[in-house]
PDB file of N, CA and C in Angstrom:
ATOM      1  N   UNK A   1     176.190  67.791  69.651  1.00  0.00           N
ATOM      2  CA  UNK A   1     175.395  66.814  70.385  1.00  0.00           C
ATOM      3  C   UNK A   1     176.262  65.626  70.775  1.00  0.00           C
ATOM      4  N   UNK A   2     176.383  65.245  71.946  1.00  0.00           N
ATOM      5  CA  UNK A   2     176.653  63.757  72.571  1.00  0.00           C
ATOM      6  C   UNK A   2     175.681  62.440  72.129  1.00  0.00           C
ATOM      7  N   UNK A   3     176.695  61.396  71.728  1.00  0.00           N
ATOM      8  CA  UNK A   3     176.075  60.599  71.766  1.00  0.00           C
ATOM      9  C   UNK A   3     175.888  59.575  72.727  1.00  0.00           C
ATOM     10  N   UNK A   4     174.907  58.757  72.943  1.00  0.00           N
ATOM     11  CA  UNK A   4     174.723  57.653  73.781  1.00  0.00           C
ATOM     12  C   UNK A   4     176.306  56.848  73.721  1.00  0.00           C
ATOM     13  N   UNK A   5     176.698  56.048  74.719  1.00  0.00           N
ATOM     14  CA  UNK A   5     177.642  55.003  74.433  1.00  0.00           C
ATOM     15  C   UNK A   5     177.418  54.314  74.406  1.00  0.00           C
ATOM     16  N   UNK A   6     177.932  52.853  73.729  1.00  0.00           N
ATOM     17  CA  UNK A   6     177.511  51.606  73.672  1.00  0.00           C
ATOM     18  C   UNK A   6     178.026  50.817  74.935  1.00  0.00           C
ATOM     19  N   UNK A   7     176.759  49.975  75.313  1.00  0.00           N
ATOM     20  CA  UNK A   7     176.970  49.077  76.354  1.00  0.00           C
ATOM     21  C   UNK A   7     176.815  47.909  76.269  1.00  0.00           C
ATOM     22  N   UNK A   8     175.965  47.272  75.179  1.00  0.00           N
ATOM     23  CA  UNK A   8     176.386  45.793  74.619  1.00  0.00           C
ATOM     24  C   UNK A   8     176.329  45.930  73.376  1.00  0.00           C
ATOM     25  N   UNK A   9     176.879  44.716  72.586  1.00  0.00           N
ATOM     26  CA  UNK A   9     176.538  44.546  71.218  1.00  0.00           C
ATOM     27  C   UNK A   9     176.283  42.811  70.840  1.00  0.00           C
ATOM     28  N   UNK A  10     175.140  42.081  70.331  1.00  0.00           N
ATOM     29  CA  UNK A  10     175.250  41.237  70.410  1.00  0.00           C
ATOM     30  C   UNK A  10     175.008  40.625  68.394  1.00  0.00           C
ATOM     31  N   UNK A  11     175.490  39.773  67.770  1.00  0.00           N
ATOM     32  CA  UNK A  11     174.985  39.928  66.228  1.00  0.00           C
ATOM     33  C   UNK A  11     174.269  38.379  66.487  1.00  0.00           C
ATOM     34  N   UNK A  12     173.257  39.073  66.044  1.00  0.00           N
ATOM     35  CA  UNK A  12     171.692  37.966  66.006  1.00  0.00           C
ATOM     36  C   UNK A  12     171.322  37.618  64.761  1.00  0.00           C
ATOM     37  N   UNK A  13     171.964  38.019  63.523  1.00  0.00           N
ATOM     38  CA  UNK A  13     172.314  37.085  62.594  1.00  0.00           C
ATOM     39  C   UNK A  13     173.659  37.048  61.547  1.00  0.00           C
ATOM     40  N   UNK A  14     173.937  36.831  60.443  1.00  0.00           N
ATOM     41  CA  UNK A  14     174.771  37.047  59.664  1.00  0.00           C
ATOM     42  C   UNK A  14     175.094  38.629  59.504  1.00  0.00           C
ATOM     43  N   UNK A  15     174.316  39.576  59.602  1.00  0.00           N
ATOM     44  CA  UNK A  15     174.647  40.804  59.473  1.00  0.00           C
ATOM     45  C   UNK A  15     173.579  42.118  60.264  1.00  0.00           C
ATOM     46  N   UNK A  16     173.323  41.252  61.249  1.00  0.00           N
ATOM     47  CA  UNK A  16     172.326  42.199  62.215  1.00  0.00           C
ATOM     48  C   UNK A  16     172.876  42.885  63.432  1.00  0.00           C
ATOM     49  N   UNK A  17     173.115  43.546  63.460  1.00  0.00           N
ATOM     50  CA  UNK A  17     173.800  42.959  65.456  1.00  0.00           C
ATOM     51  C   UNK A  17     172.740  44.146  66.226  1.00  0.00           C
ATOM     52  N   UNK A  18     172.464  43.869  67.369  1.00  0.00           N
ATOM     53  CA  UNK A  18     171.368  44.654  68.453  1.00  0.00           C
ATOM     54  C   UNK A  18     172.390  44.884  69.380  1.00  0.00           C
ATOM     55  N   UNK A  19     172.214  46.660  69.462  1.00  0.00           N
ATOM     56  CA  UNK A  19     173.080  47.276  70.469  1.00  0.00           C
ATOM     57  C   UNK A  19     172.326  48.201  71.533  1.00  0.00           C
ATOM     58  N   UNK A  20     172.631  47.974  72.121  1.00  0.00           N
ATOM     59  CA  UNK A  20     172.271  48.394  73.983  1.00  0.00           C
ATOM     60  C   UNK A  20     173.010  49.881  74.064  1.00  0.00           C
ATOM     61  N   UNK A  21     172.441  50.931  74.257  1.00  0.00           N
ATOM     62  CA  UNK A  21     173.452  51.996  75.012  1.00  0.00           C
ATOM     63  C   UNK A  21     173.034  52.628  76.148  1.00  0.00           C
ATOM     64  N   UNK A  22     173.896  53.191  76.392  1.00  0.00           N
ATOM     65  CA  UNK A  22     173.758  53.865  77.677  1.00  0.00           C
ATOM     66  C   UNK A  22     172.582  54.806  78.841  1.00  0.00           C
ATOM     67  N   UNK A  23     171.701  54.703  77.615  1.00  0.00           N
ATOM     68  CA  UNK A  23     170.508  55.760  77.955  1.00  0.00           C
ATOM     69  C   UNK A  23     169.125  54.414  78.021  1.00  0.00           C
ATOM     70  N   UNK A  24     169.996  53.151  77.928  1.00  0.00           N
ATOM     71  CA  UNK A  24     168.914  51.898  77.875  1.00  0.00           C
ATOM     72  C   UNK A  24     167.800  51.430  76.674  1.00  0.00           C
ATOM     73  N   UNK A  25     168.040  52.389  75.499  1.00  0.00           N
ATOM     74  CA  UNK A  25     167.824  52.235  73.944  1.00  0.00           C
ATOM     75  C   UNK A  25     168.537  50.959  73.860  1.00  0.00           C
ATOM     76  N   UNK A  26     167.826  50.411  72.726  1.00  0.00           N
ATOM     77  CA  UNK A  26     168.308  49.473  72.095  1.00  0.00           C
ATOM     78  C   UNK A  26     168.205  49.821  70.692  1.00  0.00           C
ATOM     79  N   UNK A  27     168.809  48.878  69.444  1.00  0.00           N
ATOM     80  CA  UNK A  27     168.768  49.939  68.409  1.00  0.00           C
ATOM     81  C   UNK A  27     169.369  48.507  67.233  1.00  0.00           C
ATOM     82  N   UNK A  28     168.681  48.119  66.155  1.00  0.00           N
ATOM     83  CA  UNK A  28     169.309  47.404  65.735  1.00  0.00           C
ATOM     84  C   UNK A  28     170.085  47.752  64.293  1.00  0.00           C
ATOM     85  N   UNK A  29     170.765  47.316  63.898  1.00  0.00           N
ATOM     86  CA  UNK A  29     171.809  47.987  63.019  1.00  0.00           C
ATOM     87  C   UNK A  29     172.220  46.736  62.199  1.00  0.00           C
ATOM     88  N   UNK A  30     172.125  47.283  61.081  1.00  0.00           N
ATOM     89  CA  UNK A  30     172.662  45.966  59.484  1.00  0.00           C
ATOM     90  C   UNK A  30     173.748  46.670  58.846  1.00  0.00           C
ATOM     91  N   UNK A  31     174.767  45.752  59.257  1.00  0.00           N
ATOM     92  CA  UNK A  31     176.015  46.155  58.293  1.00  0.00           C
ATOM     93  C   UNK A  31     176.105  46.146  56.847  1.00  0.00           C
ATOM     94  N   UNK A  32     175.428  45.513  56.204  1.00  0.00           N
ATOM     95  CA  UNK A  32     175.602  45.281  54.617  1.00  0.00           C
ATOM     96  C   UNK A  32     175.475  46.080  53.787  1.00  0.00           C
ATOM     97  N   UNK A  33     175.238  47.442  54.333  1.00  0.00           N
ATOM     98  CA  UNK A  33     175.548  48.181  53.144  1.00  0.00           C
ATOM     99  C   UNK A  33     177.309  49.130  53.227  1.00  0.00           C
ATOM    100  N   UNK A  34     178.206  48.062  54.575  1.00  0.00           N
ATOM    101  CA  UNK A  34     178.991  48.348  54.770  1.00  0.00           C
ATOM    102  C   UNK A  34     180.041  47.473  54.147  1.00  0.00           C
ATOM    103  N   UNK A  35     179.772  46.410  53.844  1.00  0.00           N
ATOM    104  CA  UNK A  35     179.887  45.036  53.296  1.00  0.00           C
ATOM    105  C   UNK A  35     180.672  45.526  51.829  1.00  0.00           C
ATOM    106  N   UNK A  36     180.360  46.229  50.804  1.00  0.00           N
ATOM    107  CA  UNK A  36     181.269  46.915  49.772  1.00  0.00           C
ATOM    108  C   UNK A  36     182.516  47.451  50.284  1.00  0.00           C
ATOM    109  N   UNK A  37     182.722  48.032  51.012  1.00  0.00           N
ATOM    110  CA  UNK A  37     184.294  48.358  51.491  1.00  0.00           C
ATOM    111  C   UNK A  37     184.877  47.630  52.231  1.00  0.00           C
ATOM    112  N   UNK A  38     185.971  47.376  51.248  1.00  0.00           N
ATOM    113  CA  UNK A  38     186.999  46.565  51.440  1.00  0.00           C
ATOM    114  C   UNK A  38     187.520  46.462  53.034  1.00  0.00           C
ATOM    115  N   UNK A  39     187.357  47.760  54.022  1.00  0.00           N
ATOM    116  CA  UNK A  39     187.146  47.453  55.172  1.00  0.00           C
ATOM    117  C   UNK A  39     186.705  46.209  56.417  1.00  0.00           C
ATOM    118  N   UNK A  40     185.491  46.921  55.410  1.00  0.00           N
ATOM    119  CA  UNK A  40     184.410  45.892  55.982  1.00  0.00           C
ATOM    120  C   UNK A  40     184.268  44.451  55.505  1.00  0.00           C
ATOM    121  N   UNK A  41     185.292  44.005  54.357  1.00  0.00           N
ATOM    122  CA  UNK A  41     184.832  42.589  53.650  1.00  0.00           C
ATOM    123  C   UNK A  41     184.670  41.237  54.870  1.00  0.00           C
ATOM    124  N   UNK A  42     185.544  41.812  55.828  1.00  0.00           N
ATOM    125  CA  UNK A  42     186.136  40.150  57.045  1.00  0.00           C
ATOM    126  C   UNK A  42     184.499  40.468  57.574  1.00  0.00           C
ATOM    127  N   UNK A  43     183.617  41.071  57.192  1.00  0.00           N
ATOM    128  CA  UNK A  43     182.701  40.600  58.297  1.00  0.00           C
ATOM    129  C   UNK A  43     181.411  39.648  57.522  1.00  0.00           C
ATOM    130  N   UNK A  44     181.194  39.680  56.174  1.00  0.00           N
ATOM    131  CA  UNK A  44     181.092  38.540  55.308  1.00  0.00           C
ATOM    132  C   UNK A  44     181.568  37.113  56.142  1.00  0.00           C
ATOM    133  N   UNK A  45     182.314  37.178  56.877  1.00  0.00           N
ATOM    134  CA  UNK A  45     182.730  35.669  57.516  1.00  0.00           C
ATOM    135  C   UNK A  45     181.585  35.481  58.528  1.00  0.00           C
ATOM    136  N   UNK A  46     180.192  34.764  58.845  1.00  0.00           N
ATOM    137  CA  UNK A  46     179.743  34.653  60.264  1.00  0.00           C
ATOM    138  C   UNK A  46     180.180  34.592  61.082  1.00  0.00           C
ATOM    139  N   UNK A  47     181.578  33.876  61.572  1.00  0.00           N
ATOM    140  CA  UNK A  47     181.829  33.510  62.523  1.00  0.00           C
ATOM    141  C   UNK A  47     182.796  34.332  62.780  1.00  0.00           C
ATOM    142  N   UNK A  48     183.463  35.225  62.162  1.00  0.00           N
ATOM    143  CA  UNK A  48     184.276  36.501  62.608  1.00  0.00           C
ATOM    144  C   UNK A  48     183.443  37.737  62.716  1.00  0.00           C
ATOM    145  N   UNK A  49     181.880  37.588  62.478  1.00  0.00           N
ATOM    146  CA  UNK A  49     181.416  38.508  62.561  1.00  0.00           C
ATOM    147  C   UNK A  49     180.490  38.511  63.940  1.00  0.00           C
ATOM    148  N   UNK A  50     180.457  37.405  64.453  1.00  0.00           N
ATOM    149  CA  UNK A  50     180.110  37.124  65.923  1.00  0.00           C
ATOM    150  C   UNK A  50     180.520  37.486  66.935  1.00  0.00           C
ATOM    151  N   UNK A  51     182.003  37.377  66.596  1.00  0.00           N
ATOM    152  CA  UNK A  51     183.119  38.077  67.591  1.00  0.00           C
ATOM    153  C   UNK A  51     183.040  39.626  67.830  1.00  0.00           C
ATOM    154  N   UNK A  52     181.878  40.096  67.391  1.00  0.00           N
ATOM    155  CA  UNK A  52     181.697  41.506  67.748  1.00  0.00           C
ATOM    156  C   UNK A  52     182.002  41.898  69.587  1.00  0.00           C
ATOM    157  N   UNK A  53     182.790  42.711  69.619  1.00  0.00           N
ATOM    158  CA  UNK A  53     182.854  43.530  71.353  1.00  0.00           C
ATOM    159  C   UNK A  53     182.460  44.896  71.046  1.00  0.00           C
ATOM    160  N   UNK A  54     182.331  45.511  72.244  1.00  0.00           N
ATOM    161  CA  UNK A  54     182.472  46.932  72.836  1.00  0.00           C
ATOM    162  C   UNK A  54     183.651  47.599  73.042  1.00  0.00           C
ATOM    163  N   UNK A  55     183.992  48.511  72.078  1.00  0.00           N
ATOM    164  CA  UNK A  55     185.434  48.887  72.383  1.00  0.00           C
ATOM    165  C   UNK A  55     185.501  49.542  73.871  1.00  0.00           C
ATOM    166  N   UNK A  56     186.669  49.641  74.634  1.00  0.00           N
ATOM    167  CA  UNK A  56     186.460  50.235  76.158  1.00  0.00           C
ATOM    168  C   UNK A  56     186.043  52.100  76.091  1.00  0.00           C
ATOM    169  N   UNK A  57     185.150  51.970  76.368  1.00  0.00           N
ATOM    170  CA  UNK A  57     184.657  53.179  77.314  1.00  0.00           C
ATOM    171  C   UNK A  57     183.232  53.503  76.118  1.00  0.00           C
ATOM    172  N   UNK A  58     183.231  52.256  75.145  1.00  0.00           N
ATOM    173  CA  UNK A  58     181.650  52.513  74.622  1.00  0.00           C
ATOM    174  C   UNK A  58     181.549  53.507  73.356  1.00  0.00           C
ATOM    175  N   UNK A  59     182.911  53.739  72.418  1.00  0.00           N
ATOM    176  CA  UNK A  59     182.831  54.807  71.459  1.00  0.00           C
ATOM    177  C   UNK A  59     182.811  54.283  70.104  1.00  0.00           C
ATOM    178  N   UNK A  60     182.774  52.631  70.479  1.00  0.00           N
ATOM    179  CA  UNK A  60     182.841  52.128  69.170  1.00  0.00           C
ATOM    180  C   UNK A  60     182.085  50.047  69.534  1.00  0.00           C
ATOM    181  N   UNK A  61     181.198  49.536  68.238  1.00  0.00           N
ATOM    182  CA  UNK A  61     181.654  47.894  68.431  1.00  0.00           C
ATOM    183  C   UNK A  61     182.862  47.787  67.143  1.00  0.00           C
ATOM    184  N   UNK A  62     183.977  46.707  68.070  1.00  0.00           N
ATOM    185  CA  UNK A  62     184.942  46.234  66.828  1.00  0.00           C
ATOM    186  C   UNK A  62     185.105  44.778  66.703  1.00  0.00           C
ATOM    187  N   UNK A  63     186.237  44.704  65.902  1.00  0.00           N
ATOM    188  CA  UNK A  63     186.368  43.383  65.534  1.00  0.00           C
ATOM    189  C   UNK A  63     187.769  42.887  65.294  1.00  0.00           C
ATOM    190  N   UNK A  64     188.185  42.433  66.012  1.00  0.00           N
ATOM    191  CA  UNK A  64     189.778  42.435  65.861  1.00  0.00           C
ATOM    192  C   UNK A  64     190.279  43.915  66.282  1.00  0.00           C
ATOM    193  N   UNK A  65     191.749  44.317  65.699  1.00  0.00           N
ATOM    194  CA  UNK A  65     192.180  45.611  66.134  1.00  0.00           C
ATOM    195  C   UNK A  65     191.854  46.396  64.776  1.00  0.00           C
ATOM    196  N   UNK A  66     191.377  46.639  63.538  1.00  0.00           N
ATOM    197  CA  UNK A  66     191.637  47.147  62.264  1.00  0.00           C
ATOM    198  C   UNK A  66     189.921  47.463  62.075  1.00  0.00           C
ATOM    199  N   UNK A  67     188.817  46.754  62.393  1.00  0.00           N
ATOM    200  CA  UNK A  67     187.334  47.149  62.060  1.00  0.00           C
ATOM    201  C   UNK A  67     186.443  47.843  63.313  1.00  0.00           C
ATOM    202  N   UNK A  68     186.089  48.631  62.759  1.00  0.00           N
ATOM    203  CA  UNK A  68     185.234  49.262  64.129  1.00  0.00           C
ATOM    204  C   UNK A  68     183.986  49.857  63.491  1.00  0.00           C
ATOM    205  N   UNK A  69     182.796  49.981  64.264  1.00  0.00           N
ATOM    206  CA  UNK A  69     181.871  51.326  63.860  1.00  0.00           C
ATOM    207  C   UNK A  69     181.399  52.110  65.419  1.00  0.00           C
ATOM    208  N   UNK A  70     181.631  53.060  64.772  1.00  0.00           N
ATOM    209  CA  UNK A  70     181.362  54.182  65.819  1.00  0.00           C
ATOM    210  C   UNK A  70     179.864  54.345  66.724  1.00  0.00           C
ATOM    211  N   UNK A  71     179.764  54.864  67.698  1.00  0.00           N
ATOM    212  CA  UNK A  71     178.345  54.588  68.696  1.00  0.00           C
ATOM    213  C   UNK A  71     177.466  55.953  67.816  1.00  0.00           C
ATOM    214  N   UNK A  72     178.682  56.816  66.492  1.00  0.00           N
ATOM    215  CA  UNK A  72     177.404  57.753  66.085  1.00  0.00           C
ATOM    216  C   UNK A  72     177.133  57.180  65.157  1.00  0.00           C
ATOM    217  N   UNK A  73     177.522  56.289  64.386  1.00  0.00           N
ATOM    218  CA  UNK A  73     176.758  55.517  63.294  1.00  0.00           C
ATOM    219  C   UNK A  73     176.048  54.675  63.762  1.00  0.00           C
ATOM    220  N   UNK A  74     176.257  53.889  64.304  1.00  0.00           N
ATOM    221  CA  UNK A  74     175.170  52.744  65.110  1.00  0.00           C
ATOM    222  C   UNK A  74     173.822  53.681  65.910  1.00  0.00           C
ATOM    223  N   UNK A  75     173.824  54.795  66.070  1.00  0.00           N
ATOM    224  CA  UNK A  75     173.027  55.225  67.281  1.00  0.00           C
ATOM    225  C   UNK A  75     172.239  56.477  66.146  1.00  0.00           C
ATOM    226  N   UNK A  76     172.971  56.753  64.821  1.00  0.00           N
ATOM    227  CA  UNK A  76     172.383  57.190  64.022  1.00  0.00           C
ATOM    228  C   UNK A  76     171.762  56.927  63.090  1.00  0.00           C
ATOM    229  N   UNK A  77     171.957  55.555  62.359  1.00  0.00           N
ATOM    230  CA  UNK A  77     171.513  54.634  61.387  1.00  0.00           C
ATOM    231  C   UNK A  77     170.843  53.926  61.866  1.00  0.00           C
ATOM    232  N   UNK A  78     170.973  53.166  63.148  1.00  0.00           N
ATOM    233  CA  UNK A  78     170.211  51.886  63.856  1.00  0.00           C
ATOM    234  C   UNK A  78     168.668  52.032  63.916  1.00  0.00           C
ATOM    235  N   UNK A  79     168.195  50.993  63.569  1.00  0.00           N
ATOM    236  CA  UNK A  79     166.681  51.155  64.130  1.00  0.00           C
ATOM    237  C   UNK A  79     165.877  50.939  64.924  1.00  0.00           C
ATOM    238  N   UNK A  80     165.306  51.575  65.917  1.00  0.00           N
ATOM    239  CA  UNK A  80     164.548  51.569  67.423  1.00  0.00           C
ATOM    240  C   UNK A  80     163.877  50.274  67.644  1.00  0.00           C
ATOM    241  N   UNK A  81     164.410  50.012  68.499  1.00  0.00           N
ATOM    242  CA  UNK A  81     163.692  49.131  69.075  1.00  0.00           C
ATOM    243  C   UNK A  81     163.073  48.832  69.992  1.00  0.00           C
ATOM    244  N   UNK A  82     161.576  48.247  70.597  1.00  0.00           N
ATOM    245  CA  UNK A  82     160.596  48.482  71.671  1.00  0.00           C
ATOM    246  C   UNK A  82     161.428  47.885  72.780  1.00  0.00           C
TER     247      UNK A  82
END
């Protein structure tokens, strides 16, 4: 199965962010249970965690060059939104 790509990502609070894809879903998604791996610790920062983008061509949101999550975790975990 294909997934949707991501077309925005915006974080609407400390650990929320609402993502837009390609099929015009929206879908909101909580990092914190990502927040235990050491990966993931820089996003504990708000204000580095704001800096969320769209990686190019929509297969990932990242953060710097080293953190990313993929459009099948976000588009598989996320929760629907009206």
């Amino acid at each position: 199965m294909q997934y949707p790509k991501v077309k925005t990502a915006l974080a609407v609070d400390n650990h929320t962010l609402v993502v837009e894809f390609d099929n015009n879903k929206k879908k909101k998604y909580d990092v914190t249970q990502l927040l235990s791996k050491e990966m993931f610790s820089p996003l504990n920062n708000p204000v580095f965690f704001k800096a969320v983008r769209v990686e190019q061509g929509g297969y990932a949101v990242v953060w710097g060059e080293n953190i990313d999550i993929s459009e099948y975790e976000l588009w598989s975990h996320g929760q629907a939104m009206p």
